[in-house]
PDB file of N, CA and C in Angstrom:
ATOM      1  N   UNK A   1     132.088  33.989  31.768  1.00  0.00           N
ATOM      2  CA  UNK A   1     132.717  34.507  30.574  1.00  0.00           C
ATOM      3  C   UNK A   1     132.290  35.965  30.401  1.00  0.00           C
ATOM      4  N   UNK A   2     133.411  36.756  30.185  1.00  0.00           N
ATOM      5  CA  UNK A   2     132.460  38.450  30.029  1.00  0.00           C
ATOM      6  C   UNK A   2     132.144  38.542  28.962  1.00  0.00           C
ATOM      7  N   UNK A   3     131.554  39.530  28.643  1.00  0.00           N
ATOM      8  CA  UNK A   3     130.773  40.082  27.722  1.00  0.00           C
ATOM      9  C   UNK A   3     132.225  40.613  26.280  1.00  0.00           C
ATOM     10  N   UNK A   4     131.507  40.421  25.336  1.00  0.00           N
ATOM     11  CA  UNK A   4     132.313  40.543  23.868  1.00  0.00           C
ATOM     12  C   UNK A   4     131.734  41.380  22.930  1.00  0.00           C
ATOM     13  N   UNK A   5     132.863  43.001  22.662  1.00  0.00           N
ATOM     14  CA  UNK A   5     132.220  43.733  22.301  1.00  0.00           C
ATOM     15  C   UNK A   5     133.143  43.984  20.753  1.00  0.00           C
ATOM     16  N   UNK A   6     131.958  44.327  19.933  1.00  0.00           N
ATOM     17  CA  UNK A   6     132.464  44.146  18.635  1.00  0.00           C
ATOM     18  C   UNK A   6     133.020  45.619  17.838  1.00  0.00           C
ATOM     19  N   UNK A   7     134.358  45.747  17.876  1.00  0.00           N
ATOM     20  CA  UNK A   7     134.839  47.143  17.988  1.00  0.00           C
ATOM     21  C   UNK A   7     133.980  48.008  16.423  1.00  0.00           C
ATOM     22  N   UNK A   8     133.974  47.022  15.489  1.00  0.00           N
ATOM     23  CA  UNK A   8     133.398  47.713  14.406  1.00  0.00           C
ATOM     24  C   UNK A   8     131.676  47.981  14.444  1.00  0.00           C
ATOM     25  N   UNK A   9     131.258  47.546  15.516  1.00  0.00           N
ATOM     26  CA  UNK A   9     129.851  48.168  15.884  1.00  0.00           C
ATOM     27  C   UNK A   9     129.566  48.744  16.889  1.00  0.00           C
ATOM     28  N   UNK A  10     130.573  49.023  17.615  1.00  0.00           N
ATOM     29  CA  UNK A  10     131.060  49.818  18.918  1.00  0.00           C
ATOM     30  C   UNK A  10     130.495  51.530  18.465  1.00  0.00           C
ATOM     31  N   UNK A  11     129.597  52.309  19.467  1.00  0.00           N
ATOM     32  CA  UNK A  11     129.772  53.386  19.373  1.00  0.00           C
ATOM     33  C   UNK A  11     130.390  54.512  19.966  1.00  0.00           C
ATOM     34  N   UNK A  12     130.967  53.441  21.006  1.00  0.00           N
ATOM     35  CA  UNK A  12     131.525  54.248  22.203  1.00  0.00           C
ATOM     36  C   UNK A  12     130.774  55.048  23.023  1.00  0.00           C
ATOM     37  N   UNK A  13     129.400  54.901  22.900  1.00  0.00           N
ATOM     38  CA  UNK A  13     128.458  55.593  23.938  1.00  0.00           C
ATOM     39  C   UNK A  13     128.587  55.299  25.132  1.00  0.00           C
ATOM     40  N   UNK A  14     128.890  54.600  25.491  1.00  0.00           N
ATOM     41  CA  UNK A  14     129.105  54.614  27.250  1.00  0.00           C
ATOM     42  C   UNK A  14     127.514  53.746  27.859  1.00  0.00           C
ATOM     43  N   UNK A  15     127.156  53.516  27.333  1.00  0.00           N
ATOM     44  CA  UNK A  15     125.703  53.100  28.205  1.00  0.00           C
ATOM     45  C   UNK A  15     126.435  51.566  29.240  1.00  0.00           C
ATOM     46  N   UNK A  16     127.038  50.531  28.415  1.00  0.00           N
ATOM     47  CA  UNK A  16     127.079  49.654  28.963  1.00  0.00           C
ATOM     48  C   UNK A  16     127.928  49.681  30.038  1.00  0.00           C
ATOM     49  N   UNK A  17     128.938  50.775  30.103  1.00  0.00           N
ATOM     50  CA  UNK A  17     129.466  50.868  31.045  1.00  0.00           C
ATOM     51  C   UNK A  17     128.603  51.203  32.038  1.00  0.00           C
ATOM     52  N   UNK A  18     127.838  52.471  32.061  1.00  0.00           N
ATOM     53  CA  UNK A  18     126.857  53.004  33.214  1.00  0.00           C
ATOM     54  C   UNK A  18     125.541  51.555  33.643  1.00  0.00           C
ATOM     55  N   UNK A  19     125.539  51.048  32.455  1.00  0.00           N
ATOM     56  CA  UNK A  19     124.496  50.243  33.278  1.00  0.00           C
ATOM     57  C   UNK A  19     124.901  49.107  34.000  1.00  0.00           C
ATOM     58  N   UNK A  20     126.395  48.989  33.574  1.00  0.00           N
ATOM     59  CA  UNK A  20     126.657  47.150  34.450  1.00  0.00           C
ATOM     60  C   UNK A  20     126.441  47.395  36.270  1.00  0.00           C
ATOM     61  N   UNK A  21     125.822  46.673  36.633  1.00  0.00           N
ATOM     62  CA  UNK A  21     125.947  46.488  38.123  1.00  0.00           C
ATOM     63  C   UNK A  21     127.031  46.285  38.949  1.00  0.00           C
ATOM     64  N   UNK A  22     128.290  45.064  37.919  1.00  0.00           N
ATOM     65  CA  UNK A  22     128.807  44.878  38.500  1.00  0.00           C
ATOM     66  C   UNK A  22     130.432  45.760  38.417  1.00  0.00           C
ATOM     67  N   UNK A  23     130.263  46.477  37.843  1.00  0.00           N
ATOM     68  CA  UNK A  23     131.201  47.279  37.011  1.00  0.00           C
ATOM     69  C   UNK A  23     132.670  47.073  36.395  1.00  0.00           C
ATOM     70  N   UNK A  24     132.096  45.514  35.656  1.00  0.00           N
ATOM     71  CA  UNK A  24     133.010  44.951  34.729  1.00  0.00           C
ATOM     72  C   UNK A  24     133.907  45.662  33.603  1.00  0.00           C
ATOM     73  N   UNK A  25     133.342  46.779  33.337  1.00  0.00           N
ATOM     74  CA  UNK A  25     134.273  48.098  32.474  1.00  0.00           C
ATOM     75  C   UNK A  25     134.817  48.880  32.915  1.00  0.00           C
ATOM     76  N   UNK A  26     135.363  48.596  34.749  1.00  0.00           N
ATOM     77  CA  UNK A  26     135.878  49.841  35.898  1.00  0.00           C
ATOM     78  C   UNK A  26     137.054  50.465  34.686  1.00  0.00           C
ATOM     79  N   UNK A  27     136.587  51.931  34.644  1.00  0.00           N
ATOM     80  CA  UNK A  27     138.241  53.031  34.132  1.00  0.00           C
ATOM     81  C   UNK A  27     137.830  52.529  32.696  1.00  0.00           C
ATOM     82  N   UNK A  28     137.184  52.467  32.492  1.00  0.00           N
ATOM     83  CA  UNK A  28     136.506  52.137  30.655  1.00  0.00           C
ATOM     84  C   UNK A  28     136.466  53.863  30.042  1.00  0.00           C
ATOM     85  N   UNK A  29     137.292  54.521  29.406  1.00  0.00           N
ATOM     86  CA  UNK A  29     137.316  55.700  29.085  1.00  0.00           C
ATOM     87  C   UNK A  29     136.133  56.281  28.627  1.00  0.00           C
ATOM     88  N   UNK A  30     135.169  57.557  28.525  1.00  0.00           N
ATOM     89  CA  UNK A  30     134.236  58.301  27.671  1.00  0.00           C
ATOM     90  C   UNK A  30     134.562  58.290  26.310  1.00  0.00           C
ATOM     91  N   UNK A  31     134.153  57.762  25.386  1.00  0.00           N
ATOM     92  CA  UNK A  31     134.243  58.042  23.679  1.00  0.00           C
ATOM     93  C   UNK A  31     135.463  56.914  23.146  1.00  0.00           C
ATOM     94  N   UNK A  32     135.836  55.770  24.192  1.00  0.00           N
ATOM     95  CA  UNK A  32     136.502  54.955  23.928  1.00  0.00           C
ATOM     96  C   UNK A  32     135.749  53.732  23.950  1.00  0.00           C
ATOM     97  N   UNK A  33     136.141  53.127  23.349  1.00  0.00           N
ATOM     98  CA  UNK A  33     135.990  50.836  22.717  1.00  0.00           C
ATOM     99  C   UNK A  33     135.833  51.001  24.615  1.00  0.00           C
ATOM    100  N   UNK A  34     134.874  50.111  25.666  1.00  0.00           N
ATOM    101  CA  UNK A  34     134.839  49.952  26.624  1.00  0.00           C
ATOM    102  C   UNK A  34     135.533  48.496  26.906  1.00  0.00           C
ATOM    103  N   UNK A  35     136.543  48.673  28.007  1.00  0.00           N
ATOM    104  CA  UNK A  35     138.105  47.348  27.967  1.00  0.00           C
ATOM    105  C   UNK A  35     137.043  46.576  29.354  1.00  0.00           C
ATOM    106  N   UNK A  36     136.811  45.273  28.869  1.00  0.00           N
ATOM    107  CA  UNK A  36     136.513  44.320  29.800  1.00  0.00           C
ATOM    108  C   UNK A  36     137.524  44.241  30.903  1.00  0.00           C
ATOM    109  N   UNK A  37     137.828  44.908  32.388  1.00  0.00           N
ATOM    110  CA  UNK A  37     138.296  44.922  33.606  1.00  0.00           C
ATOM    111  C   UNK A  37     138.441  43.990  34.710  1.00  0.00           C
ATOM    112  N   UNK A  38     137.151  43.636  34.536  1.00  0.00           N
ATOM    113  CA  UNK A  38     136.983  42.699  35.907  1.00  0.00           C
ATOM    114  C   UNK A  38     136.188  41.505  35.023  1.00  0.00           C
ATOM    115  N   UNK A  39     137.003  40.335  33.676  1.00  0.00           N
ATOM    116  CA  UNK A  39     135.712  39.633  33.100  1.00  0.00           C
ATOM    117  C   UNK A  39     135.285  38.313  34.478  1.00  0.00           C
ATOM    118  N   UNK A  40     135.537  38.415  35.120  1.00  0.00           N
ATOM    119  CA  UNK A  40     135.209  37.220  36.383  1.00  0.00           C
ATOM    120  C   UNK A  40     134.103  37.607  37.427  1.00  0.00           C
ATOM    121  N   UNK A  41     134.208  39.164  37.222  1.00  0.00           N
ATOM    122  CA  UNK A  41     132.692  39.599  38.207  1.00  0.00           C
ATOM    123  C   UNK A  41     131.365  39.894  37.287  1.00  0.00           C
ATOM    124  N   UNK A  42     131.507  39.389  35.825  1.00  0.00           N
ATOM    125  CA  UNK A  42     130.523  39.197  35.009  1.00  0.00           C
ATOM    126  C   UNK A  42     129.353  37.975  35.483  1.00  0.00           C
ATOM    127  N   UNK A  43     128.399  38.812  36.001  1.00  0.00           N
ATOM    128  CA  UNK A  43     127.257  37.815  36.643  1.00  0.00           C
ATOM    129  C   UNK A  43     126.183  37.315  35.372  1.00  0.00           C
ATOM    130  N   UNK A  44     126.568  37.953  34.043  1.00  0.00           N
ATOM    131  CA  UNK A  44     125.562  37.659  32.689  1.00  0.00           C
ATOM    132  C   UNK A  44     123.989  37.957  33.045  1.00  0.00           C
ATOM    133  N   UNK A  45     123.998  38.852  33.354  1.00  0.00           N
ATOM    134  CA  UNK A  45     122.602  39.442  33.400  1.00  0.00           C
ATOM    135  C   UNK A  45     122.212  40.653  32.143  1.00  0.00           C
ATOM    136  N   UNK A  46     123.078  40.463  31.615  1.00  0.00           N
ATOM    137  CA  UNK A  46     122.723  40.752  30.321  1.00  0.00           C
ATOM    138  C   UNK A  46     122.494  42.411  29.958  1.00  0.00           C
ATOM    139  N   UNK A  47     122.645  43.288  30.939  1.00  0.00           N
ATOM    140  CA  UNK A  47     121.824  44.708  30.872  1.00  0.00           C
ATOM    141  C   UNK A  47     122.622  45.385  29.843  1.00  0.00           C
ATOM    142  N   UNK A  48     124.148  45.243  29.491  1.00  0.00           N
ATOM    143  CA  UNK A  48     125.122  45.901  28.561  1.00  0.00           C
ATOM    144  C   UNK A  48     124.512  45.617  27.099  1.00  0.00           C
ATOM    145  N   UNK A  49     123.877  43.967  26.910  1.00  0.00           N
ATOM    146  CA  UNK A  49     123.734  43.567  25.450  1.00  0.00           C
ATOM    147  C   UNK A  49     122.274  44.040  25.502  1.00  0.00           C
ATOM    148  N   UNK A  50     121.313  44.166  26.094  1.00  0.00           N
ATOM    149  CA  UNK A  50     119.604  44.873  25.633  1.00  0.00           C
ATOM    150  C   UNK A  50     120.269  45.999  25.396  1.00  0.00           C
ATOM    151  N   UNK A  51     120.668  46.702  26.013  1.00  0.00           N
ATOM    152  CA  UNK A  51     121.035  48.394  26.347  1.00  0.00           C
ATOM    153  C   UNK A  51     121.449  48.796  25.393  1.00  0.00           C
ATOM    154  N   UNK A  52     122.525  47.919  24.413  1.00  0.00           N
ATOM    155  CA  UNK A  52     123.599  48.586  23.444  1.00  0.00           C
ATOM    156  C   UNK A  52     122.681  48.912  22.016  1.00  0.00           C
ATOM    157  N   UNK A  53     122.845  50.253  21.869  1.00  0.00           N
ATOM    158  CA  UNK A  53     121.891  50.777  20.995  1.00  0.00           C
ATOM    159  C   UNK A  53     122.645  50.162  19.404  1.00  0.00           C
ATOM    160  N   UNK A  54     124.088  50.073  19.287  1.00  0.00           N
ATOM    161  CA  UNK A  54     124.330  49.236  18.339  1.00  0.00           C
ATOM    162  C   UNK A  54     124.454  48.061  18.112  1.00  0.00           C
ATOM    163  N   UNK A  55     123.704  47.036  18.718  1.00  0.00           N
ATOM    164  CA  UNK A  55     124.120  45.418  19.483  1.00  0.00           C
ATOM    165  C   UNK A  55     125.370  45.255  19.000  1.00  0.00           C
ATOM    166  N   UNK A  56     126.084  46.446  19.771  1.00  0.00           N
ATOM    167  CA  UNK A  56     127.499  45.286  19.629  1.00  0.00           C
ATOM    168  C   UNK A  56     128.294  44.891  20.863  1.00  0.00           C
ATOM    169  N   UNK A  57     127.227  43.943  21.421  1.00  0.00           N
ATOM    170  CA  UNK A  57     127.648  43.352  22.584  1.00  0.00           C
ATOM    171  C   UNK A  57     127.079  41.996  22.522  1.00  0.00           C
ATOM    172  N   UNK A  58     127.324  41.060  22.895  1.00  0.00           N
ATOM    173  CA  UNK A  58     127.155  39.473  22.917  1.00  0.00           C
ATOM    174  C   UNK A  58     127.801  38.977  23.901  1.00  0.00           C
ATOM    175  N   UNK A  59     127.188  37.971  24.701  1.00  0.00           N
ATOM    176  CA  UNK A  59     127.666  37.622  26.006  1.00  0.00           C
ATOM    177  C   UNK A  59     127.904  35.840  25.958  1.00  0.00           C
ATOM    178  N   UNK A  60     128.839  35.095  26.143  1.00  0.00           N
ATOM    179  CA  UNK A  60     129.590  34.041  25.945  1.00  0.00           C
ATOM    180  C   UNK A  60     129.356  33.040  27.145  1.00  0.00           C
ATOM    181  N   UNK A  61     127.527  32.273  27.147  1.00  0.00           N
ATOM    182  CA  UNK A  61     127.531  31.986  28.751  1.00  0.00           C
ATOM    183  C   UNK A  61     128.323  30.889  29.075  1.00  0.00           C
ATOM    184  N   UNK A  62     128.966  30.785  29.736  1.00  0.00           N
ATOM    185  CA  UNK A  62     130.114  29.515  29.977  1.00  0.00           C
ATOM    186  C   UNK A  62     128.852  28.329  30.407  1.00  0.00           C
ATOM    187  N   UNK A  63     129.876  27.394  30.174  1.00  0.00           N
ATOM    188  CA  UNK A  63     129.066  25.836  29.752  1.00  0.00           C
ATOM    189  C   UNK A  63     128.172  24.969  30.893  1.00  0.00           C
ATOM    190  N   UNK A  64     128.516  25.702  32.014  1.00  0.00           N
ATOM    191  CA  UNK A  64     127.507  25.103  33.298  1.00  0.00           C
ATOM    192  C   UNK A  64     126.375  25.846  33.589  1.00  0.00           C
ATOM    193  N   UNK A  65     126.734  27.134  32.677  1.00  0.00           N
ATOM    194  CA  UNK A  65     125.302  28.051  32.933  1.00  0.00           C
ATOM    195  C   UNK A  65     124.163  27.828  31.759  1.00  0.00           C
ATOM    196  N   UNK A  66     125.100  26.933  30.501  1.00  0.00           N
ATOM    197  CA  UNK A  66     124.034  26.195  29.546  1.00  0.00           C
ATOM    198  C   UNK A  66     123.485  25.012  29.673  1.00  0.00           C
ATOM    199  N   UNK A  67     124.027  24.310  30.288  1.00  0.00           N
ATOM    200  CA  UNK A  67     123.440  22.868  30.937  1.00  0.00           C
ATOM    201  C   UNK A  67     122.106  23.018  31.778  1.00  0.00           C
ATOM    202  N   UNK A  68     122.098  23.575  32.773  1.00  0.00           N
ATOM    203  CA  UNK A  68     120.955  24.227  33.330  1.00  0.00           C
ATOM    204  C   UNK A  68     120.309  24.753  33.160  1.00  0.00           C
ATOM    205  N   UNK A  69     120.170  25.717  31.654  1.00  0.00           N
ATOM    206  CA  UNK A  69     119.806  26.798  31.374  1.00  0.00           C
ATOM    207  C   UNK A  69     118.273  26.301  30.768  1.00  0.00           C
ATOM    208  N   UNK A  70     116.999  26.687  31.149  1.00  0.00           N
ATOM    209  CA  UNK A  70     115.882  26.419  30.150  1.00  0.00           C
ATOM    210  C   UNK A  70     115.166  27.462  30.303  1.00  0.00           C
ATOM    211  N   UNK A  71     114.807  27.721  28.857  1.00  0.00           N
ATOM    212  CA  UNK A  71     113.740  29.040  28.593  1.00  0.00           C
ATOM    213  C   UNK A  71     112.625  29.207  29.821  1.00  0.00           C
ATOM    214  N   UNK A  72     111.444  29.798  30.011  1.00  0.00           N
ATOM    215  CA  UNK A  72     110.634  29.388  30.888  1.00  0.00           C
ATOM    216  C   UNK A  72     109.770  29.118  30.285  1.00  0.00           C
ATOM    217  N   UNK A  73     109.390  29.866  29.015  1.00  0.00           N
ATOM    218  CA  UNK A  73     108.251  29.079  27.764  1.00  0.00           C
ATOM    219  C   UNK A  73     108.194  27.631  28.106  1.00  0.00           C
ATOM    220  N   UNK A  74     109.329  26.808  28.377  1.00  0.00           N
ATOM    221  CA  UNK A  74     109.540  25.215  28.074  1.00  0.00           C
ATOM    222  C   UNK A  74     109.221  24.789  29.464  1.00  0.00           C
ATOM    223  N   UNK A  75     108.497  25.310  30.269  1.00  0.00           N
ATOM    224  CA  UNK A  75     108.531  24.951  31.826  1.00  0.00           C
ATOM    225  C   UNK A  75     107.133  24.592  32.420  1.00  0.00           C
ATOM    226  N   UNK A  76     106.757  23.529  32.031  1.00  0.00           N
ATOM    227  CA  UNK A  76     105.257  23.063  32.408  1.00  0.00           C
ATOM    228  C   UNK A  76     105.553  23.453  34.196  1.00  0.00           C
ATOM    229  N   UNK A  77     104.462  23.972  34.388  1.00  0.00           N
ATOM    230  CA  UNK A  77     103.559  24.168  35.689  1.00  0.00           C
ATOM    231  C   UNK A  77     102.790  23.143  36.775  1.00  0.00           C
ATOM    232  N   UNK A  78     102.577  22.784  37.643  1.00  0.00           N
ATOM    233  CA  UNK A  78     101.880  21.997  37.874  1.00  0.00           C
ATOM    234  C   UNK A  78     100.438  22.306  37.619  1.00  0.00           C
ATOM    235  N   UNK A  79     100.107  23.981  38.165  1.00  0.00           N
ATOM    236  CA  UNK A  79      99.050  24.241  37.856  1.00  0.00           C
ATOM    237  C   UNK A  79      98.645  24.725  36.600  1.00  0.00           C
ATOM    238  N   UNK A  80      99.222  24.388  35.644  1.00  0.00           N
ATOM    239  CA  UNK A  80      98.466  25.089  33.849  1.00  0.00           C
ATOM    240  C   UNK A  80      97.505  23.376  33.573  1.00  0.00           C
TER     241      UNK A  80
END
C-alpha cells in the first residue's frame, strides 16, 4: 500500500521525494503536493513518514505485512 499524504499538512518541501529509495514520487514536481507514481514499488520502509518535517505522511501497511508484523520489544531471546 503506498504511502498517504495529507494535502492540508503537506509542505511541499520535497524531502520525501529525495529520500524514497524506491522512487515512488518519480516526476513529483518542486513546491508541489508529491503524486504517489509507482504505489506498488512502495517497500514501507518508512524514510518519507520519519523525514516529513510536517508528519503529513502515514503509511497504510497492507494486511500480510500486519499478521507477521511484531515489535522487537515483544521478542524474547533465548539468551536474555
Amino acid at each position: 500500500m503506498p504511502p498517504v499524504i495529507d494535502p492540508e499538512k503537506c509542505t511541499k518541501c520535497g524531502i520525501c521525494v529525495d529520500i524514497c529509495s524506491e522512487d515512488v514520487f518519480y516526476e513529483s514536481k518542486q513546491g508541489e503536493i508529491p503524486t504517489v507514481t509507482y504505489p506498488e514499488e512502495c517497500i514501507h520502509f518508512a524514510g518519507c513518514v520519519y523525514n516529513c518535517p510536517s508528519e503529513a505522511i502515514r503509511l497504510r501497511i497492507p494486511l500480510p505485512m500486519q499478521l507477521v508484523y511484531k515489535p522487537s520489544e515483544d521478542i524474547e531471546l533465548p539468551w536474555d
